[in-house]
PDB file of N, CA and C in Angstrom:
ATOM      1  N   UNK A   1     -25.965  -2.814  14.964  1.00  0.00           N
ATOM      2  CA  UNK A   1     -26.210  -2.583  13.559  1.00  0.00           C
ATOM      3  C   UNK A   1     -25.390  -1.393  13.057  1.00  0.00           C
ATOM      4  N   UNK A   2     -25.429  -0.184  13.689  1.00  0.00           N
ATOM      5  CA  UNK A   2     -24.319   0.677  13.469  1.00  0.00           C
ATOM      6  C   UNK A   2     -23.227   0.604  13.564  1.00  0.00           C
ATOM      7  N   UNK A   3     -22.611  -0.425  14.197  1.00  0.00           N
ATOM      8  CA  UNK A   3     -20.953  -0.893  14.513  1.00  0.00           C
ATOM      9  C   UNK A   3     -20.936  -1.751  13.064  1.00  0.00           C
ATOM     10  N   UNK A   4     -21.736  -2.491  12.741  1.00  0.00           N
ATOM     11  CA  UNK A   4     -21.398  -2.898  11.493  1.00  0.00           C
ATOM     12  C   UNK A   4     -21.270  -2.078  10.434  1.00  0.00           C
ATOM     13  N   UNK A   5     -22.007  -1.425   9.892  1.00  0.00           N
ATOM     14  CA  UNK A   5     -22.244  -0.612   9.018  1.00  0.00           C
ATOM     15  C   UNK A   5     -20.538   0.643   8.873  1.00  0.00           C
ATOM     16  N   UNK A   6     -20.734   0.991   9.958  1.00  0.00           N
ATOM     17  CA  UNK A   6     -19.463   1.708  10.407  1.00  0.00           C
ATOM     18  C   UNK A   6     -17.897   0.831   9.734  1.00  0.00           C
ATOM     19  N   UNK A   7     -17.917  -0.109  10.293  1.00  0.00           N
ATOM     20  CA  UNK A   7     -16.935  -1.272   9.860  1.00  0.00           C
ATOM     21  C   UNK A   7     -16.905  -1.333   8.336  1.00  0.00           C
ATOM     22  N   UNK A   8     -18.064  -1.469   7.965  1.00  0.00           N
ATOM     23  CA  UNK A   8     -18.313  -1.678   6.589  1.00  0.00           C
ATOM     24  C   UNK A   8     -17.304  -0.477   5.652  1.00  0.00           C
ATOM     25  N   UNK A   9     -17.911   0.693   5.822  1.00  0.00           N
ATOM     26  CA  UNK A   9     -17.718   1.968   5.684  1.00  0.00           C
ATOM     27  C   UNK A   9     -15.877   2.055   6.087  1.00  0.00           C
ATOM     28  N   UNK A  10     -15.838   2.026   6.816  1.00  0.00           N
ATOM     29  CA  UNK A  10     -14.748   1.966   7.228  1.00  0.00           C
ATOM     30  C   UNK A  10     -13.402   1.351   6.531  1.00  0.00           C
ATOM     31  N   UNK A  11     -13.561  -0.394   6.272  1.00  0.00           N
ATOM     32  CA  UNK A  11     -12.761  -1.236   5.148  1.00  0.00           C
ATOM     33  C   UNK A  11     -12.804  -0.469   4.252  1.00  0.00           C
ATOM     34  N   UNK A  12     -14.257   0.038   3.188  1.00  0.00           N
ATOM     35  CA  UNK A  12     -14.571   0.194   2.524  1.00  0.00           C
ATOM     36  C   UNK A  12     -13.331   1.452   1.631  1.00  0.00           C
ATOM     37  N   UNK A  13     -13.685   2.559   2.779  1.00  0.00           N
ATOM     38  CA  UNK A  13     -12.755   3.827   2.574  1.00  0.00           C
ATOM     39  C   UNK A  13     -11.472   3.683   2.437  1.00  0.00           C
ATOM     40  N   UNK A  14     -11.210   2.804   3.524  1.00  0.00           N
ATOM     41  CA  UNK A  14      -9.791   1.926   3.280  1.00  0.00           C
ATOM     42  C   UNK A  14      -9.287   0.972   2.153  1.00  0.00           C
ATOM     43  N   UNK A  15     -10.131   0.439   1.755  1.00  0.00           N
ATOM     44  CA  UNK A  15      -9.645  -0.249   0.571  1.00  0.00           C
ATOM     45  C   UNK A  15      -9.290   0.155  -0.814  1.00  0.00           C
ATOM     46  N   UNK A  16      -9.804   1.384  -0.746  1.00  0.00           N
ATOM     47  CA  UNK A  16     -10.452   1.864  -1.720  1.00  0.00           C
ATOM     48  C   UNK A  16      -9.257   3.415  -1.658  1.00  0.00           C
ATOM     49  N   UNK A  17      -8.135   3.746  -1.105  1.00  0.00           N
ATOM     50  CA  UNK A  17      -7.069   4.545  -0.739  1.00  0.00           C
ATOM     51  C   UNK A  17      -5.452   3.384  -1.399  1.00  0.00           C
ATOM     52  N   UNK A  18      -5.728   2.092  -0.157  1.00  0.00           N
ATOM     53  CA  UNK A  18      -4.767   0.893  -0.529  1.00  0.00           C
ATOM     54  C   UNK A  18      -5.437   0.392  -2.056  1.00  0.00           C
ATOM     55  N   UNK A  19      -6.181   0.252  -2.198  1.00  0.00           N
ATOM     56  CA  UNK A  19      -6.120   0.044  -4.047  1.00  0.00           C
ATOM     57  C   UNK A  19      -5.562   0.833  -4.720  1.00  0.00           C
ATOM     58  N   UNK A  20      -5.766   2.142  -5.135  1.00  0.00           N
ATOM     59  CA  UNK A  20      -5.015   3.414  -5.572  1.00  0.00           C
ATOM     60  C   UNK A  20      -3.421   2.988  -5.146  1.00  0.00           C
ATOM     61  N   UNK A  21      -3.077   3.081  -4.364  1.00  0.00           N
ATOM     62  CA  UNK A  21      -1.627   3.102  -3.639  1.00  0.00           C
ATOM     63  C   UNK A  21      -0.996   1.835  -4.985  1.00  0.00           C
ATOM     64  N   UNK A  22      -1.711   0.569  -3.924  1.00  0.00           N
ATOM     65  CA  UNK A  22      -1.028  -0.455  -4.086  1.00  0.00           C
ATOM     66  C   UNK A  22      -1.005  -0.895  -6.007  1.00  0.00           C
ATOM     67  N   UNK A  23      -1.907  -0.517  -6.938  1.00  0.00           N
ATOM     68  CA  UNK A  23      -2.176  -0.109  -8.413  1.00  0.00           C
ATOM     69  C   UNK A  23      -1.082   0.435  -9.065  1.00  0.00           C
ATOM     70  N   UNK A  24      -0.614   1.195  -8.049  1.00  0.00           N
ATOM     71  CA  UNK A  24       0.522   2.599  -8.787  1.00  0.00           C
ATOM     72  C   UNK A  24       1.607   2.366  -8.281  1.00  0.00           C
ATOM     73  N   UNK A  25       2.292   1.410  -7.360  1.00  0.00           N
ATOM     74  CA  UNK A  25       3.186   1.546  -6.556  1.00  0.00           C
ATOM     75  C   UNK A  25       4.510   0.787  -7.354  1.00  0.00           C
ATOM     76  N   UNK A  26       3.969  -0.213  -8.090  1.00  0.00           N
ATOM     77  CA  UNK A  26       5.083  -0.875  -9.057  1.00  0.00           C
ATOM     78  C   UNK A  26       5.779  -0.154 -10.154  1.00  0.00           C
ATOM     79  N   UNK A  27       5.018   0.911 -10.940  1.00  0.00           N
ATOM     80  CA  UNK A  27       5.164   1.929 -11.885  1.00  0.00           C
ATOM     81  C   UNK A  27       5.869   2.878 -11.779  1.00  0.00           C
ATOM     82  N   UNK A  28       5.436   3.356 -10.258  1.00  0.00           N
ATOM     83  CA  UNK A  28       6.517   4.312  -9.539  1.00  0.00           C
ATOM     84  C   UNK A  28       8.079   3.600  -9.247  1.00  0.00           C
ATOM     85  N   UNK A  29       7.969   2.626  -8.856  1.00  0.00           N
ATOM     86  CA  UNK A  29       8.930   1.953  -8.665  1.00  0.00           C
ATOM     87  C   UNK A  29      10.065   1.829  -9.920  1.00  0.00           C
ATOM     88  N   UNK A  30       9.447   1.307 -10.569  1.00  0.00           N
ATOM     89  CA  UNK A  30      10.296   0.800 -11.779  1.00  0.00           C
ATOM     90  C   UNK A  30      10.707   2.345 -12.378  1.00  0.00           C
ATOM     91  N   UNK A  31      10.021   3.518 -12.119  1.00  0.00           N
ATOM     92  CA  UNK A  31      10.646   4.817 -12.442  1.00  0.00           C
ATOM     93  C   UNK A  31      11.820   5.046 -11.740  1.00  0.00           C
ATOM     94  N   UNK A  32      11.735   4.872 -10.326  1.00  0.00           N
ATOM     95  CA  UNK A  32      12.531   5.270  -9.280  1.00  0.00           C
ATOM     96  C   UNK A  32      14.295   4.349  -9.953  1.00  0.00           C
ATOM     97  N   UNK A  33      13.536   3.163 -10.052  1.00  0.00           N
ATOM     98  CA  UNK A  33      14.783   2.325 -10.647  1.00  0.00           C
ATOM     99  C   UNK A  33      15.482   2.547 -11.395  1.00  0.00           C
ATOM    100  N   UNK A  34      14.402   3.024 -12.497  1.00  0.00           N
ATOM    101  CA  UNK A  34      14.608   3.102 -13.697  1.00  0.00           C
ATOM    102  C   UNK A  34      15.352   1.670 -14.134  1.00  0.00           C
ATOM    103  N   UNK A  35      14.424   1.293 -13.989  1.00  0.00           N
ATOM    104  CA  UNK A  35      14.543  -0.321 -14.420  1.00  0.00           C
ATOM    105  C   UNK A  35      13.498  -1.447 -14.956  1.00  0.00           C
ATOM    106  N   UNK A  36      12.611  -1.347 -15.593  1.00  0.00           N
ATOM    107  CA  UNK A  36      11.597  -2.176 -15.622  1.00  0.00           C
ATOM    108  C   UNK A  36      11.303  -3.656 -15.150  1.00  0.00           C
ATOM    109  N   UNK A  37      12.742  -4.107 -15.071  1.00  0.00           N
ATOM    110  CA  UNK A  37      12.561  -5.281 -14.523  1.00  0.00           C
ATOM    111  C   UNK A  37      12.395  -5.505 -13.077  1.00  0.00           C
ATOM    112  N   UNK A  38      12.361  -4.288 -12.751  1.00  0.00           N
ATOM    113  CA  UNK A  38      12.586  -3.881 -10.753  1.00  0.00           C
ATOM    114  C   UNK A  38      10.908  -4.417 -10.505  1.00  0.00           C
ATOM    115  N   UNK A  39      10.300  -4.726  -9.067  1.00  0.00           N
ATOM    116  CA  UNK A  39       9.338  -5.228  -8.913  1.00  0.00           C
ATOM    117  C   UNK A  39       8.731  -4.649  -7.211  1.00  0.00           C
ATOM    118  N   UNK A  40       7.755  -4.023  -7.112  1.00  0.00           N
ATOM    119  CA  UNK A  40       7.011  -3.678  -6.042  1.00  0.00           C
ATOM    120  C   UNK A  40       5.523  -3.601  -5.609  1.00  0.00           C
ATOM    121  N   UNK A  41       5.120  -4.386  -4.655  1.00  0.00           N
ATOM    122  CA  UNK A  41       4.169  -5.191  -3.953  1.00  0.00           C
ATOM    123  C   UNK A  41       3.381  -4.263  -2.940  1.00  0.00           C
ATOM    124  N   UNK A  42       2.417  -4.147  -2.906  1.00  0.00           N
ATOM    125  CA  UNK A  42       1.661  -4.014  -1.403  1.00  0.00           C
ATOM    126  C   UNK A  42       1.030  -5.415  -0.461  1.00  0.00           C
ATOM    127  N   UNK A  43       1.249  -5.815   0.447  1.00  0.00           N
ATOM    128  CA  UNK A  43       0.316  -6.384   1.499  1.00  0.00           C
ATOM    129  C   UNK A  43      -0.302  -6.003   2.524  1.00  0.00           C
ATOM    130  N   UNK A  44      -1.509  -5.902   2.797  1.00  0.00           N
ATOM    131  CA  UNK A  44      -1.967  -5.711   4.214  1.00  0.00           C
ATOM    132  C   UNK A  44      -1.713  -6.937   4.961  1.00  0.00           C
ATOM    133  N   UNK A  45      -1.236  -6.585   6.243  1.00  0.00           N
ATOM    134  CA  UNK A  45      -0.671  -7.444   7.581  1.00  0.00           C
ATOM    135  C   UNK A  45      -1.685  -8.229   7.988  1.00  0.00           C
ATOM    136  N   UNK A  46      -2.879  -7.680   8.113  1.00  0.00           N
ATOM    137  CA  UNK A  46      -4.117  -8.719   8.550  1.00  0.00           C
ATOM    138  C   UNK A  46      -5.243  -8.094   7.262  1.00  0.00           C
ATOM    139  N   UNK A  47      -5.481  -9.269   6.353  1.00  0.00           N
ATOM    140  CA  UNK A  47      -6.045  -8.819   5.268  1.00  0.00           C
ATOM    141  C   UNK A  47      -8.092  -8.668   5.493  1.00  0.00           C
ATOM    142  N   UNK A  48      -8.420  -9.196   6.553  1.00  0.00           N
ATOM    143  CA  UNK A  48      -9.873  -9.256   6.946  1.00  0.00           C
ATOM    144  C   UNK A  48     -10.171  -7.777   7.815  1.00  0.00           C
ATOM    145  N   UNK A  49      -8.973  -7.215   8.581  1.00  0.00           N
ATOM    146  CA  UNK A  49      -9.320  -5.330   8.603  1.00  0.00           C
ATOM    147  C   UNK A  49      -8.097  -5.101   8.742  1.00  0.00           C
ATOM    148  N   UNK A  50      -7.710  -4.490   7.617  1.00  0.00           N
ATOM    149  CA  UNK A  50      -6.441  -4.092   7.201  1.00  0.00           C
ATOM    150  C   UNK A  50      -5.779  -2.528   7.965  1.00  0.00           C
ATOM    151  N   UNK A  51      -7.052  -1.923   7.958  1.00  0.00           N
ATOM    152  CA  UNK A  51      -6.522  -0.728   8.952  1.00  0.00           C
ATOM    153  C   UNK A  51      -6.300  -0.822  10.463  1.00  0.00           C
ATOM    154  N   UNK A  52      -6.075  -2.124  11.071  1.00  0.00           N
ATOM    155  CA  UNK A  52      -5.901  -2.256  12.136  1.00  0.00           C
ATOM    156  C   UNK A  52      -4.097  -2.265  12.175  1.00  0.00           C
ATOM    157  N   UNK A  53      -3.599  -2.868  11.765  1.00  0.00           N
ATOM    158  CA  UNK A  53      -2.199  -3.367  11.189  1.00  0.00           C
ATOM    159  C   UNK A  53      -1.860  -2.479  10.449  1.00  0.00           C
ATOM    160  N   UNK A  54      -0.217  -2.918  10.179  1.00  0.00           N
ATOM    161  CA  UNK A  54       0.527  -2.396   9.035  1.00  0.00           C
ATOM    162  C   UNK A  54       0.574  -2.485   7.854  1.00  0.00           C
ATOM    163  N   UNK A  55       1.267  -2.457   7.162  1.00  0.00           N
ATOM    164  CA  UNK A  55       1.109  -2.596   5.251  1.00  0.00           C
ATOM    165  C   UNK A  55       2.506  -3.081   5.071  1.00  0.00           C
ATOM    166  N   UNK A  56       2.693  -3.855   4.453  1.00  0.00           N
ATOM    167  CA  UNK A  56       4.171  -4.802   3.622  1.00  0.00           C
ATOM    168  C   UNK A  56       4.228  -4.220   2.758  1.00  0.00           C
ATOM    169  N   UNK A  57       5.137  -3.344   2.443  1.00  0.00           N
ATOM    170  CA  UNK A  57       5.836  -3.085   0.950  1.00  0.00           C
ATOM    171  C   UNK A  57       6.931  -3.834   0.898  1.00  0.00           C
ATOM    172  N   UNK A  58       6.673  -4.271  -0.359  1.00  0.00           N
ATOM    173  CA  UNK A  58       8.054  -5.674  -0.662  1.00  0.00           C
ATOM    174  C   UNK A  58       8.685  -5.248  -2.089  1.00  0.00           C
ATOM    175  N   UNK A  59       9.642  -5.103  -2.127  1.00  0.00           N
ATOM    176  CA  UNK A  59      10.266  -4.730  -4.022  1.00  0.00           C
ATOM    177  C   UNK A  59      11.611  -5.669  -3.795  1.00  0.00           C
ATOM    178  N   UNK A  60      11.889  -5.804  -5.007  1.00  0.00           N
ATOM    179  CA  UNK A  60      13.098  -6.488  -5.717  1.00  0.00           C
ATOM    180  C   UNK A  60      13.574  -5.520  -6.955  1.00  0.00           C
ATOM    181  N   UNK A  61      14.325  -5.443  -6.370  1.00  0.00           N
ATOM    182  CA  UNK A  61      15.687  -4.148  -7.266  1.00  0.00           C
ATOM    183  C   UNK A  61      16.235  -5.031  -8.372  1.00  0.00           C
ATOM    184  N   UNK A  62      16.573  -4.807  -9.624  1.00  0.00           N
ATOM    185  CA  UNK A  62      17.316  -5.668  -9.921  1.00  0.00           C
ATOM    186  C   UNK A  62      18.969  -6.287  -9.893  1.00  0.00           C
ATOM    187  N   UNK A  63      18.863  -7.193  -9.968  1.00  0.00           N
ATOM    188  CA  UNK A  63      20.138  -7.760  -9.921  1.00  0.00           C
ATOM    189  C   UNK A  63      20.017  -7.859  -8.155  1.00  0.00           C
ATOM    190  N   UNK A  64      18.917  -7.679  -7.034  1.00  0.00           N
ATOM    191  CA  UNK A  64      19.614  -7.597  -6.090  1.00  0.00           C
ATOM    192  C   UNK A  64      18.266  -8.881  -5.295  1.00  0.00           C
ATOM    193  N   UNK A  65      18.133  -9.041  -3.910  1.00  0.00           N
ATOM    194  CA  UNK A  65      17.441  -9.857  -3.465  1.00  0.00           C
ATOM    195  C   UNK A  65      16.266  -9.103  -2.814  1.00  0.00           C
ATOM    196  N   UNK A  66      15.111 -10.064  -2.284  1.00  0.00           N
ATOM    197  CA  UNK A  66      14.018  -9.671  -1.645  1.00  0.00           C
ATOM    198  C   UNK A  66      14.427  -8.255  -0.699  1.00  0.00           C
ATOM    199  N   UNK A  67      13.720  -7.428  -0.167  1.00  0.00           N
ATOM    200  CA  UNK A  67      13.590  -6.486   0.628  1.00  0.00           C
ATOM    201  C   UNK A  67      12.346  -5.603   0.852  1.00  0.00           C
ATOM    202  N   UNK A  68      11.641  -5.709   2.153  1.00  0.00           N
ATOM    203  CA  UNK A  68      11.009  -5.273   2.771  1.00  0.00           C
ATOM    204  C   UNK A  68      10.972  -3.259   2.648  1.00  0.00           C
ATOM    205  N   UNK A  69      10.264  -2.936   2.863  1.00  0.00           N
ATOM    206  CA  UNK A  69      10.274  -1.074   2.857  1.00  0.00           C
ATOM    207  C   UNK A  69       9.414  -1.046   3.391  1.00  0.00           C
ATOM    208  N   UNK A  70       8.812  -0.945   4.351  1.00  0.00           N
ATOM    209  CA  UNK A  70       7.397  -0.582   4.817  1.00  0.00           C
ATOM    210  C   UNK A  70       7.188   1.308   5.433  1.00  0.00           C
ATOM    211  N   UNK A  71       8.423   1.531   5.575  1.00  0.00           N
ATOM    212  CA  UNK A  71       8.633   3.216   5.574  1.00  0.00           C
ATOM    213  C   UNK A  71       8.409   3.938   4.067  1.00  0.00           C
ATOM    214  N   UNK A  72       8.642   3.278   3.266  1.00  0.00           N
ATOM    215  CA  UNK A  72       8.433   3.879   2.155  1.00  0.00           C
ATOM    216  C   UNK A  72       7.248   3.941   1.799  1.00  0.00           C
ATOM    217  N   UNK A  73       5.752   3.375   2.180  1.00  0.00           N
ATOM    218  CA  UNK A  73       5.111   3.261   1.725  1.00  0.00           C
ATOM    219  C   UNK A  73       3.800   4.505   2.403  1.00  0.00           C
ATOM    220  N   UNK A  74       4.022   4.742   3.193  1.00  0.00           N
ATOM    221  CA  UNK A  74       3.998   5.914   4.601  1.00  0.00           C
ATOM    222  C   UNK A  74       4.416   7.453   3.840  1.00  0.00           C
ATOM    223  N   UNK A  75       5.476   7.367   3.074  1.00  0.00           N
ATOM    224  CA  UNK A  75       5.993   8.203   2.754  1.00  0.00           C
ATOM    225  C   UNK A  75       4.753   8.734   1.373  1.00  0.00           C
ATOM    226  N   UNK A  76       5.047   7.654   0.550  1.00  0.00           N
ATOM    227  CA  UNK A  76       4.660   8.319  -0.720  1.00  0.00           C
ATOM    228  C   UNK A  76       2.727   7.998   0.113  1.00  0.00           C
ATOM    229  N   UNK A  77       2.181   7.799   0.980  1.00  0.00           N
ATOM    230  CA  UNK A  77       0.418   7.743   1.425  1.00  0.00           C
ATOM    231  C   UNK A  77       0.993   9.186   1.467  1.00  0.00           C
ATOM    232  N   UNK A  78       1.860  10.146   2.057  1.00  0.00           N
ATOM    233  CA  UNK A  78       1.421  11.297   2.881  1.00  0.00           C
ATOM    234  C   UNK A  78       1.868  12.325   1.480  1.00  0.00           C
ATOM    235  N   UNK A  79       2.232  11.995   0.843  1.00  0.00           N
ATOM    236  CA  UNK A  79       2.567  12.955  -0.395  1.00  0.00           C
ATOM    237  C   UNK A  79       1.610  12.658  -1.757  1.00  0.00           C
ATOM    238  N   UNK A  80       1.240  11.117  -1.871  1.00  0.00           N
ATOM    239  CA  UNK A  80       0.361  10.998  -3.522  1.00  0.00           C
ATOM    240  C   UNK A  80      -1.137  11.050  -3.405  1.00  0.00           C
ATOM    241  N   UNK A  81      -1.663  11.057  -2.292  1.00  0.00           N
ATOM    242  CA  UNK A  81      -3.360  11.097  -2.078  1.00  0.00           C
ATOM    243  C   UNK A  81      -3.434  11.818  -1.263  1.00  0.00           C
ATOM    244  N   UNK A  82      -4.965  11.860  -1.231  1.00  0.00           N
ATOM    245  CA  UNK A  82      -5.303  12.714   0.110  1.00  0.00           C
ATOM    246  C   UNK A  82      -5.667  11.987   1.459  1.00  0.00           C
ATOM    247  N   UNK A  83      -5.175  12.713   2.277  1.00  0.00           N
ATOM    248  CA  UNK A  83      -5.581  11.827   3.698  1.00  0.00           C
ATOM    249  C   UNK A  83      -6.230  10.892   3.398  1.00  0.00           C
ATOM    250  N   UNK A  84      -6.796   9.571   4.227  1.00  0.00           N
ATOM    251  CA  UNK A  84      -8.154   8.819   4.067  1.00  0.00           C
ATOM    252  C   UNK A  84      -8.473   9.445   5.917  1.00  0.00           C
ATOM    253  N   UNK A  85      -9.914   9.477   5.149  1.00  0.00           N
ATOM    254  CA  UNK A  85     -11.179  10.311   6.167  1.00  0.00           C
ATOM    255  C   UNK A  85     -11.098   8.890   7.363  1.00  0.00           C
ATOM    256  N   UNK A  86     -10.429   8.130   7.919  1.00  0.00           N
ATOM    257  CA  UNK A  86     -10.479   7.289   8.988  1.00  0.00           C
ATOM    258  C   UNK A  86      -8.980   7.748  10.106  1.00  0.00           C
TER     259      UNK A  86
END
């Protein structure tokens, strides 16, 4: 019963860090571009416990094709929020 609860708690804190992130991450983007038509994504890797896995950051630059960043997304967790308590 406590391993659940824990779990619970756990997603919970987590989701709730990757919402914030993943909310703001297109906005930032299209600044960085300075492009509005530029486009950036969050995915969690395994979406049923996401803090087990990695995170997909996906953007499209314009004028250019799909591309992956998943370092970038690492970057701006350790500079735009605060830690998450997990």
């Amino acid at each position: 019963m406590l391993t659940v609860k824990y779990n619970i708690c756990r997603y919970d804190l987590f989701m709730k860090c990757f919402d914030h992130v993943s909310n703001n991450i297109d906005e930032i983007y299209k600044a960085l571009a300075r492009n509005q038509s530029a486009q950036a994504f969050l995915g969690p890797e395994n979406p049923e416990e996401p803090y087990l896995e990695g995170i997909n950051y996906n953007c499209v630059a314009p004028g250019k094709r799909f591309q992956p960043m998943s370092n970038l997304v690492r970057l701006y967790l350790n500079c735009r929020i605060q830690f998450p308590p997990f």
